[in-house]
PDB file of N, CA and C in Angstrom:
ATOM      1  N   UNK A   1       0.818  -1.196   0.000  1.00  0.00           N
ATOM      2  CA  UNK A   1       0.000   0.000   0.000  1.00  0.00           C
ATOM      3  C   UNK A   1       0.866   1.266   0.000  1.00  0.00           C
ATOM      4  N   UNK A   2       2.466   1.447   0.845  1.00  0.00           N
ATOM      5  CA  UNK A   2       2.721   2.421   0.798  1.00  0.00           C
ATOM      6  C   UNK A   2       3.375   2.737  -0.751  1.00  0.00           C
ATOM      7  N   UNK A   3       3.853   1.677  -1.684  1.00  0.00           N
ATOM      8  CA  UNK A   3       4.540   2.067  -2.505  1.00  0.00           C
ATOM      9  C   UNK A   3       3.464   2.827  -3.733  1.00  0.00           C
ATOM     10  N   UNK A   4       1.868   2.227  -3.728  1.00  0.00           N
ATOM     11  CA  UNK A   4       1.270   2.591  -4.410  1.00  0.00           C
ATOM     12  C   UNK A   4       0.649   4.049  -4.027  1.00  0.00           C
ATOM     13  N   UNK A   5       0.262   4.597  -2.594  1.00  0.00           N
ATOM     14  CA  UNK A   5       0.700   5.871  -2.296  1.00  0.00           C
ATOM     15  C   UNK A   5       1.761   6.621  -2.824  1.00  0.00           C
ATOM     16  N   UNK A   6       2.626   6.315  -2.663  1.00  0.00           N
ATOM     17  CA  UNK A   6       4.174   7.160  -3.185  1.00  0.00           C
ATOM     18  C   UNK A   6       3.848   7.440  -4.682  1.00  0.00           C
ATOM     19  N   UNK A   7       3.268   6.602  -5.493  1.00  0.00           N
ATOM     20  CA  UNK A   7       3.154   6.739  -6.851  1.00  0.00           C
ATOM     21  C   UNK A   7       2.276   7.381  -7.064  1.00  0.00           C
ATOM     22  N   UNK A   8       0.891   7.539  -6.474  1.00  0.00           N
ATOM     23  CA  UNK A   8      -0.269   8.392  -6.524  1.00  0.00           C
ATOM     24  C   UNK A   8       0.301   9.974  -5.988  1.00  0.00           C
ATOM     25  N   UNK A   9       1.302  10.177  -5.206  1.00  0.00           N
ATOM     26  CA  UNK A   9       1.917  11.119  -4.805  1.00  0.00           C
ATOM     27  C   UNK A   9       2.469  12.104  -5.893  1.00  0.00           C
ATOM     28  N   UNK A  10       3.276  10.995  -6.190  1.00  0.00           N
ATOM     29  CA  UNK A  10       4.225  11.809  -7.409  1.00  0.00           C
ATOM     30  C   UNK A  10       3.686  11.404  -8.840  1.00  0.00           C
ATOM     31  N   UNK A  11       2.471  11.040  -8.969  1.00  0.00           N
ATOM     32  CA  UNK A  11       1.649  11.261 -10.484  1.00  0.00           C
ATOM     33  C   UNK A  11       1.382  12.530 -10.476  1.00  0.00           C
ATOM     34  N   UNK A  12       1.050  12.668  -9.129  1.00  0.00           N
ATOM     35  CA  UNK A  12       0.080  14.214  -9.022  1.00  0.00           C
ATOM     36  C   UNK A  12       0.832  15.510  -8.758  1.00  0.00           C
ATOM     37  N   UNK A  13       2.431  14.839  -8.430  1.00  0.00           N
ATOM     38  CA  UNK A  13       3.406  15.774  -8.421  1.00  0.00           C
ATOM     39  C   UNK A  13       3.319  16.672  -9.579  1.00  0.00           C
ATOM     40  N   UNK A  14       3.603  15.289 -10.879  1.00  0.00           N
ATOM     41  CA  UNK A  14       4.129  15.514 -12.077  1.00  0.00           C
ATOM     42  C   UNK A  14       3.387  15.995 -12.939  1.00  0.00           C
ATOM     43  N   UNK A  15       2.102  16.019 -12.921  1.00  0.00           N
ATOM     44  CA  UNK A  15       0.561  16.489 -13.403  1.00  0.00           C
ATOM     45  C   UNK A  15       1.000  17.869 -12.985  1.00  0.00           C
ATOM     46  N   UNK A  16       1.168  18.763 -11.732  1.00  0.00           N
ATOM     47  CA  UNK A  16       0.996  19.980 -11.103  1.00  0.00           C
ATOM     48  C   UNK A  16       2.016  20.794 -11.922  1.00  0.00           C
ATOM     49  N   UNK A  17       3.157  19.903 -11.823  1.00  0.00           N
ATOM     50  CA  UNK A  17       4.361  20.570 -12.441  1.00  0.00           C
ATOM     51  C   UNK A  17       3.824  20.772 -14.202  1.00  0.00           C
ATOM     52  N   UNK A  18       3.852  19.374 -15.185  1.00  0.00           N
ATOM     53  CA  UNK A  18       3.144  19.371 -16.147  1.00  0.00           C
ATOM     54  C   UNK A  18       2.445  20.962 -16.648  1.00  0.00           C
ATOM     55  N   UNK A  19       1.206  20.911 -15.514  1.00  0.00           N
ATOM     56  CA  UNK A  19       0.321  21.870 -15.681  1.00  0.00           C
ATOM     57  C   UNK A  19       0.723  23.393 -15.677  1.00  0.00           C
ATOM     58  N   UNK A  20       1.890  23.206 -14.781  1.00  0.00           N
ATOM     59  CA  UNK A  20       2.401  25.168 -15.190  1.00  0.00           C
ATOM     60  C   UNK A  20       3.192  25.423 -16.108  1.00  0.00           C
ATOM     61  N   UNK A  21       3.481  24.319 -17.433  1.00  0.00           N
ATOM     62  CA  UNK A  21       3.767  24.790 -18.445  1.00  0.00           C
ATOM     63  C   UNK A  21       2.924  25.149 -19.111  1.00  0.00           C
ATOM     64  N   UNK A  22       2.552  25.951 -20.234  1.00  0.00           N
ATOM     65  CA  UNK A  22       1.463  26.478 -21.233  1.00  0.00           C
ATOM     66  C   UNK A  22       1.110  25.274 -22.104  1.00  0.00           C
ATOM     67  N   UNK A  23       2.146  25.248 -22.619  1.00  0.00           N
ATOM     68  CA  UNK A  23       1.559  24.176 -23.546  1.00  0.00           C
ATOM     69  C   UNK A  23       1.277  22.592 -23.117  1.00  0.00           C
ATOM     70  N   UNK A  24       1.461  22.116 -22.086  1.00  0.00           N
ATOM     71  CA  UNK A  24       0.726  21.343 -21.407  1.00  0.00           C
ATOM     72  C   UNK A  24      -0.674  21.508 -21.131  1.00  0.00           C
ATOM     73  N   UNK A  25       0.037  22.824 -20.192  1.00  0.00           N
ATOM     74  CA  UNK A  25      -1.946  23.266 -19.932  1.00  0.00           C
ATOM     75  C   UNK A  25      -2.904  22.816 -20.815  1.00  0.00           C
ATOM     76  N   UNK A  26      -2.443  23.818 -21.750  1.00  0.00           N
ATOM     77  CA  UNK A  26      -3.755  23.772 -22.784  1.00  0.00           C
ATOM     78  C   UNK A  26      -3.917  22.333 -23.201  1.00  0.00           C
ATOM     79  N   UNK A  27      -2.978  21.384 -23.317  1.00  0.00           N
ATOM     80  CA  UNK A  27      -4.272  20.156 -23.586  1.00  0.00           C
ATOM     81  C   UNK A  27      -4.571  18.997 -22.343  1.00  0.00           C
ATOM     82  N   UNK A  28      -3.784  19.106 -20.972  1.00  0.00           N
ATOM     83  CA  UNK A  28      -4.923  18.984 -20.317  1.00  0.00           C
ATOM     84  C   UNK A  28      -5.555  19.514 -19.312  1.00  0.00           C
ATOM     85  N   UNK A  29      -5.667  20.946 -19.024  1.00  0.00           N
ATOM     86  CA  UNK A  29      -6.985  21.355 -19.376  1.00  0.00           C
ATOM     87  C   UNK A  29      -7.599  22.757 -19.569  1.00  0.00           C
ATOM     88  N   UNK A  30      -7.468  22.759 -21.159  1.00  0.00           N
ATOM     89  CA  UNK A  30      -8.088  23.192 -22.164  1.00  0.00           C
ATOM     90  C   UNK A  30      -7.897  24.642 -21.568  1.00  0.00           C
ATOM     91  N   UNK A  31      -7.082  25.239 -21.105  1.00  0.00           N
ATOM     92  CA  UNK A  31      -6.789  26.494 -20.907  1.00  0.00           C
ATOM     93  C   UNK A  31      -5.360  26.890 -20.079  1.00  0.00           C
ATOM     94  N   UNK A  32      -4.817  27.907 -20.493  1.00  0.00           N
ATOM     95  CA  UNK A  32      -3.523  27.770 -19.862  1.00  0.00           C
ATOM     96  C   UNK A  32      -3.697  29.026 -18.507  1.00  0.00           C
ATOM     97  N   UNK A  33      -2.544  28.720 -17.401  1.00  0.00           N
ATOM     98  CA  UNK A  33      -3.033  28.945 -15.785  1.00  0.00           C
ATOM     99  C   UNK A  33      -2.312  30.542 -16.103  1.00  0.00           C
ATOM    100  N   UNK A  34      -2.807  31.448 -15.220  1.00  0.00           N
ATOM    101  CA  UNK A  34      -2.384  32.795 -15.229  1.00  0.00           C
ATOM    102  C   UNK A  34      -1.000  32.491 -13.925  1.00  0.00           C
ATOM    103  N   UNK A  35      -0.175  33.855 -13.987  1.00  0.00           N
ATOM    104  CA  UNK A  35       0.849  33.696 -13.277  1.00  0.00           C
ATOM    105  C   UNK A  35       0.898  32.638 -11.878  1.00  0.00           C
ATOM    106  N   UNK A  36      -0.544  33.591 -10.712  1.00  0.00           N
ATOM    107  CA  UNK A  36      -0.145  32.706  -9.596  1.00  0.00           C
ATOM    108  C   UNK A  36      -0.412  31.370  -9.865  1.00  0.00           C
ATOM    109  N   UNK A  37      -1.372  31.277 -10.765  1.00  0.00           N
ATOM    110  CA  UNK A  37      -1.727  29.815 -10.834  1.00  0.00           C
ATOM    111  C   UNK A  37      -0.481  28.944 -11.013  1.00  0.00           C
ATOM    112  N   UNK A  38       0.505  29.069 -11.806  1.00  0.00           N
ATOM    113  CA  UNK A  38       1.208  28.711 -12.535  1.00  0.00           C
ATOM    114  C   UNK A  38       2.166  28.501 -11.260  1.00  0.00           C
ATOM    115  N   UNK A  39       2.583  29.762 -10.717  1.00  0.00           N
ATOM    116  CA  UNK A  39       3.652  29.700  -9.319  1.00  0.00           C
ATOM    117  C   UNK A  39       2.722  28.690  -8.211  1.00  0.00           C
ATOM    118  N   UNK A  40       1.831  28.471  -8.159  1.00  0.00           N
ATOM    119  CA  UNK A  40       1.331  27.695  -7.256  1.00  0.00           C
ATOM    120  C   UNK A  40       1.457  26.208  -7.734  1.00  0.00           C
ATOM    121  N   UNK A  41       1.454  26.058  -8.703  1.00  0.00           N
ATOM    122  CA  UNK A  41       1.557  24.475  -9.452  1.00  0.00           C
ATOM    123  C   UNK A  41       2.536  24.026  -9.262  1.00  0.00           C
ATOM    124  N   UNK A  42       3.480  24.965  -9.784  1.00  0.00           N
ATOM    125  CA  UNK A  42       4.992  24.486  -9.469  1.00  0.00           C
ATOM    126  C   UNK A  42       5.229  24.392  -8.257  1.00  0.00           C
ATOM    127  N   UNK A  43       4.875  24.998  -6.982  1.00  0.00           N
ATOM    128  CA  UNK A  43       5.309  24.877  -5.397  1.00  0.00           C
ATOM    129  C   UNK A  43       4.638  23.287  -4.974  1.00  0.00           C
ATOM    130  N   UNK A  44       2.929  23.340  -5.633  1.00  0.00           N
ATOM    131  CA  UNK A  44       2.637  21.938  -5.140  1.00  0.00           C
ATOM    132  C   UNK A  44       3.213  20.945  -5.712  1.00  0.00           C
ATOM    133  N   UNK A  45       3.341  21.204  -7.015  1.00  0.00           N
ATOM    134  CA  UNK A  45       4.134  19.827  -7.304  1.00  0.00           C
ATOM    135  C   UNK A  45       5.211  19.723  -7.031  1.00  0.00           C
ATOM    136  N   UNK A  46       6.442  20.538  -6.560  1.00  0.00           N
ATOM    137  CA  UNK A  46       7.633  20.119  -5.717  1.00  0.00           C
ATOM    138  C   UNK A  46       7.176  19.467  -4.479  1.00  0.00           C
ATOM    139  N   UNK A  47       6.167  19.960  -3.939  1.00  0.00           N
ATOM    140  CA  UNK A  47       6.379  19.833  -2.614  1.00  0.00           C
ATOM    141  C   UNK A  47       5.733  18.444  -2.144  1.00  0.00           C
ATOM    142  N   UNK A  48       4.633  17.923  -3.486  1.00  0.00           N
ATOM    143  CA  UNK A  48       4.477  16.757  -3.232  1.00  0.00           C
ATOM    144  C   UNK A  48       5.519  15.687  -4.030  1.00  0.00           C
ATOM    145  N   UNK A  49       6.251  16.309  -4.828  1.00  0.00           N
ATOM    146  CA  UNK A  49       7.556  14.947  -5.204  1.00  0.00           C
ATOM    147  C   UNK A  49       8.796  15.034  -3.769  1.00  0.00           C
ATOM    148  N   UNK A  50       8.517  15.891  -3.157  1.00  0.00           N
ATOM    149  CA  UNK A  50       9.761  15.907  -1.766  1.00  0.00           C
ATOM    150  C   UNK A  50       8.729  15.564  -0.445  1.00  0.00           C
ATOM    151  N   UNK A  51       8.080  15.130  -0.893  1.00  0.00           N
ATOM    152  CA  UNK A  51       6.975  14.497   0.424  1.00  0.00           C
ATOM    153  C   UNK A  51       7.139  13.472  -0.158  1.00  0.00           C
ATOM    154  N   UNK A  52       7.181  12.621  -1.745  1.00  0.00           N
ATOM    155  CA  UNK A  52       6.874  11.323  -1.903  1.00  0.00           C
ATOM    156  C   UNK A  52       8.417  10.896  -1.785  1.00  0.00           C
ATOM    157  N   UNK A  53       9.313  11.636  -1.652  1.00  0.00           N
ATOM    158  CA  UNK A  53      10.751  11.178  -1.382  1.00  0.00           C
ATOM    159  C   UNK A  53      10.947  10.276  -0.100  1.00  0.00           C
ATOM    160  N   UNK A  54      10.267  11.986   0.908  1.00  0.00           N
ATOM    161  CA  UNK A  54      10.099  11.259   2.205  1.00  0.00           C
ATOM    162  C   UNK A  54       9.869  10.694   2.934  1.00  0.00           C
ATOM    163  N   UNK A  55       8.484  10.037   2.109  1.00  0.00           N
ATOM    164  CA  UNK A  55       8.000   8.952   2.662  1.00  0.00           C
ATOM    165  C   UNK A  55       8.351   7.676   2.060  1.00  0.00           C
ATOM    166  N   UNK A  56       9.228   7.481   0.844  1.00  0.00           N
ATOM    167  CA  UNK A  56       9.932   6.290   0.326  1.00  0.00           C
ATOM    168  C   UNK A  56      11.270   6.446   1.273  1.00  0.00           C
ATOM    169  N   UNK A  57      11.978   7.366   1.984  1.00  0.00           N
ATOM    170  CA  UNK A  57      12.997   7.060   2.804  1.00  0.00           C
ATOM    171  C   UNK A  57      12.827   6.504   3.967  1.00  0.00           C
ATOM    172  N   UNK A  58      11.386   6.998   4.304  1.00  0.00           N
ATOM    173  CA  UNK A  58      10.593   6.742   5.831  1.00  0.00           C
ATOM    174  C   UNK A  58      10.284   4.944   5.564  1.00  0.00           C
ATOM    175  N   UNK A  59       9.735   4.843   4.892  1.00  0.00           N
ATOM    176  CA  UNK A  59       9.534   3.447   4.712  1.00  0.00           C
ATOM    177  C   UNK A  59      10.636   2.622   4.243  1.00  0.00           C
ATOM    178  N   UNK A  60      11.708   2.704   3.738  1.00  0.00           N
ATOM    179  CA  UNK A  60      12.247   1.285   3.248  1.00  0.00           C
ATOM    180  C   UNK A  60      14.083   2.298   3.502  1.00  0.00           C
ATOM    181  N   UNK A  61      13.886   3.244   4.120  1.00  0.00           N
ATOM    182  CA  UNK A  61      15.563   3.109   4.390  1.00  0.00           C
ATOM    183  C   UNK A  61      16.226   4.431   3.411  1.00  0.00           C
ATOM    184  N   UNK A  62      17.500   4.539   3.528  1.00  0.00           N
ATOM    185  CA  UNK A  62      17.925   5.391   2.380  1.00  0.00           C
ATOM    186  C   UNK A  62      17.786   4.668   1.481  1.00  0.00           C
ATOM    187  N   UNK A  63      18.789   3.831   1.013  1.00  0.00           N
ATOM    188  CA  UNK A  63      19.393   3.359   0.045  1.00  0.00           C
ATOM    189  C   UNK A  63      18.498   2.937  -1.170  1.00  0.00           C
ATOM    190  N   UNK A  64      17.425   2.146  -0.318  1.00  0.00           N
ATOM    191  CA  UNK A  64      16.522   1.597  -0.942  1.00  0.00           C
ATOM    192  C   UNK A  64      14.452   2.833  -2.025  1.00  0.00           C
ATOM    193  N   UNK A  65      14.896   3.639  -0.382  1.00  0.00           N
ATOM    194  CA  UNK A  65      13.758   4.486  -0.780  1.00  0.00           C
ATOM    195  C   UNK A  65      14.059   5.626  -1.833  1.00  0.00           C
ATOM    196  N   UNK A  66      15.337   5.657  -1.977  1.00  0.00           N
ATOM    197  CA  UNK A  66      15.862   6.876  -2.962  1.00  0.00           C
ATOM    198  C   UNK A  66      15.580   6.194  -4.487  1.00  0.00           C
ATOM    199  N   UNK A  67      16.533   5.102  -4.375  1.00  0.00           N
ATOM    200  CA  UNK A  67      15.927   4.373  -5.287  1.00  0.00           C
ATOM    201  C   UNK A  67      14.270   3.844  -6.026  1.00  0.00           C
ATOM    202  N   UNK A  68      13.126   3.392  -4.613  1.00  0.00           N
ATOM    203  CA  UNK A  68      11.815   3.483  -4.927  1.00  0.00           C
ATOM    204  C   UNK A  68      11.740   5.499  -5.359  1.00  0.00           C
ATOM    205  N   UNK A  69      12.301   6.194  -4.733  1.00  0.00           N
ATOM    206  CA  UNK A  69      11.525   7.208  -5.287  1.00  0.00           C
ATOM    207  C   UNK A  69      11.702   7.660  -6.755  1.00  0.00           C
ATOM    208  N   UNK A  70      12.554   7.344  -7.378  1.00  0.00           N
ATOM    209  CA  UNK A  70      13.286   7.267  -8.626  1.00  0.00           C
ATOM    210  C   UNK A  70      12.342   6.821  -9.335  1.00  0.00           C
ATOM    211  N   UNK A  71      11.769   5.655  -8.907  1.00  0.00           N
ATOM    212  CA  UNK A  71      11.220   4.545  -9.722  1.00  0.00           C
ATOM    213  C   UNK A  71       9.760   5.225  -9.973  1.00  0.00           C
ATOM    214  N   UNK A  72       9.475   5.938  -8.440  1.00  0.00           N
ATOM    215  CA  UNK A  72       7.819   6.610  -8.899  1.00  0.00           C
ATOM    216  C   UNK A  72       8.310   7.675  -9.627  1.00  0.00           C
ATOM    217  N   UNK A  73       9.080   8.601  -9.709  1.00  0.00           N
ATOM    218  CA  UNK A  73       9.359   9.892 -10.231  1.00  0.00           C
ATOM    219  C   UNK A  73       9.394   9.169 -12.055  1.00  0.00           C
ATOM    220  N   UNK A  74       9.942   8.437 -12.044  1.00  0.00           N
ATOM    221  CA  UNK A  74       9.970   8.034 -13.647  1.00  0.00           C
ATOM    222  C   UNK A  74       8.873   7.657 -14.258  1.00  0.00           C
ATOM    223  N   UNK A  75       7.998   6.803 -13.178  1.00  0.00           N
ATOM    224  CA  UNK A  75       6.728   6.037 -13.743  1.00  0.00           C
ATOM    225  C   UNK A  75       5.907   6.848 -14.048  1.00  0.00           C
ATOM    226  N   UNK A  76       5.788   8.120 -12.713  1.00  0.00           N
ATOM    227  CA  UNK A  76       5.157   9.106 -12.893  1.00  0.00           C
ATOM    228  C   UNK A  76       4.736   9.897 -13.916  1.00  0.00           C
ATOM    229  N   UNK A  77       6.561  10.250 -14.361  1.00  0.00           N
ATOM    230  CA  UNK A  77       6.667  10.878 -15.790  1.00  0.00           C
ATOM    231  C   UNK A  77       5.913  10.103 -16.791  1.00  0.00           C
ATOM    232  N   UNK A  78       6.067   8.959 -16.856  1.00  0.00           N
ATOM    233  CA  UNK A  78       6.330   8.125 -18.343  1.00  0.00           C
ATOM    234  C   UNK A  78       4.350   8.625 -18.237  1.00  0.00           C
ATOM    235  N   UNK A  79       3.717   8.369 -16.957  1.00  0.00           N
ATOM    236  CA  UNK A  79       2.058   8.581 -17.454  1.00  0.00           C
ATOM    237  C   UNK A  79       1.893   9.480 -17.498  1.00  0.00           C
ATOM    238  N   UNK A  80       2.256  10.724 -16.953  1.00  0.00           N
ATOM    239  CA  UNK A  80       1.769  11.637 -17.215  1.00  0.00           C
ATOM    240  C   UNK A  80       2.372  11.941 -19.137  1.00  0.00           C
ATOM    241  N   UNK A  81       2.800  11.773 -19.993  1.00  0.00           N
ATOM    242  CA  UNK A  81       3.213  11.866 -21.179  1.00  0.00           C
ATOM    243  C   UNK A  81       2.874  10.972 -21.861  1.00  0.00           C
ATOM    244  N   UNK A  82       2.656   9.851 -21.320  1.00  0.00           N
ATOM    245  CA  UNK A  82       1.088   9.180 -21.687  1.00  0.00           C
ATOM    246  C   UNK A  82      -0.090  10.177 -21.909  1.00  0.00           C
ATOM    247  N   UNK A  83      -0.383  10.618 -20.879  1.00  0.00           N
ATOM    248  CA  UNK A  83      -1.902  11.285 -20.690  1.00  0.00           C
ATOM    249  C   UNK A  83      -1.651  12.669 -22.166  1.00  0.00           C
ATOM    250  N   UNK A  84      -0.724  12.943 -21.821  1.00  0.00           N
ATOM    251  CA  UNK A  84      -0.480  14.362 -22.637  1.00  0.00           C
ATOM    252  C   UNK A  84      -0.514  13.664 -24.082  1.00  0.00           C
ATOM    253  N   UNK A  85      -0.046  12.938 -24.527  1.00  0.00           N
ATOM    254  CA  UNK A  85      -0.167  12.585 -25.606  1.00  0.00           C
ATOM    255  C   UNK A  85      -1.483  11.833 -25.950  1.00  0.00           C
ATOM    256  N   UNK A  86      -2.217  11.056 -25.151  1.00  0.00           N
ATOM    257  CA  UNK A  86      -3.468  10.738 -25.588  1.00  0.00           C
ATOM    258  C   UNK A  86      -4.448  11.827 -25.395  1.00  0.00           C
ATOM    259  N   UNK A  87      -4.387  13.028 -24.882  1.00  0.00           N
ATOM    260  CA  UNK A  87      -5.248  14.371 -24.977  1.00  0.00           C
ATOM    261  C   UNK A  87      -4.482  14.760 -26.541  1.00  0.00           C
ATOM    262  N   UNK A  88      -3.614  14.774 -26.872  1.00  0.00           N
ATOM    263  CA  UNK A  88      -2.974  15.467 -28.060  1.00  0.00           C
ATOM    264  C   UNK A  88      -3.079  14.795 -29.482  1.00  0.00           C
ATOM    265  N   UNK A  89      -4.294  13.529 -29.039  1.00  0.00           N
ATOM    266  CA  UNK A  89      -4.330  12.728 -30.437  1.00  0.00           C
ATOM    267  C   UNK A  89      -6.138  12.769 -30.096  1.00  0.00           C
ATOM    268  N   UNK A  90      -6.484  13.050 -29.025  1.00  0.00           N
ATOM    269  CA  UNK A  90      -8.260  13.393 -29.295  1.00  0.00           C
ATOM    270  C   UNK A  90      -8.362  14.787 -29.753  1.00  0.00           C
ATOM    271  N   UNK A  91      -7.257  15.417 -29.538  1.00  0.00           N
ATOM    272  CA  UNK A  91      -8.055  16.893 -30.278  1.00  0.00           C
ATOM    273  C   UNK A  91      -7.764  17.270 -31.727  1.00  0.00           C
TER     274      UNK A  91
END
């Protein structure tokens, strides 16, 4: 359960971050964020990929949780660019 937390963590990291670029925005969703919006996306999504760090160190150790966090930070990526690209072939 915790590793699938950590990954729900940092999907939503990578979505936040994702989202305060423009051209992300706009395809998913369908409008791009004005400044604070944009500075706020980027703070949550750091702050939940350094919370999903911490809780892969909290649970399984350094060595090991740096490594799990790697593993969500990548998986993360790979769906969220999934998602962006299947919004970028429905429109």
């Amino acid at each position: 359960m915790t590793y699938l937390f950590g990954l729900l963590v940092a999907t939503l990291g990578m979505l936040c971050i994702a989202a305060a670029q423009s051209k992300q925005a706009k395809l998913l969703l369908q409008r791009s964020l004005n400044e604070s919006q944009t500075r706020t996306a980027i703070w949550l999504g750091s702050a939940l990929l350094v919370s999903c760090a911490w809780q892969c160190v909290a649970a399984y150790g350094l060595g090991i949780g740096l490594t799990t966090f790697f593993a969500h930070a990548c998986f993360a990526a790979w769906l969220v660019a999934g998602l962006i690209t299947w919004r970028r072939s429905r429109t």
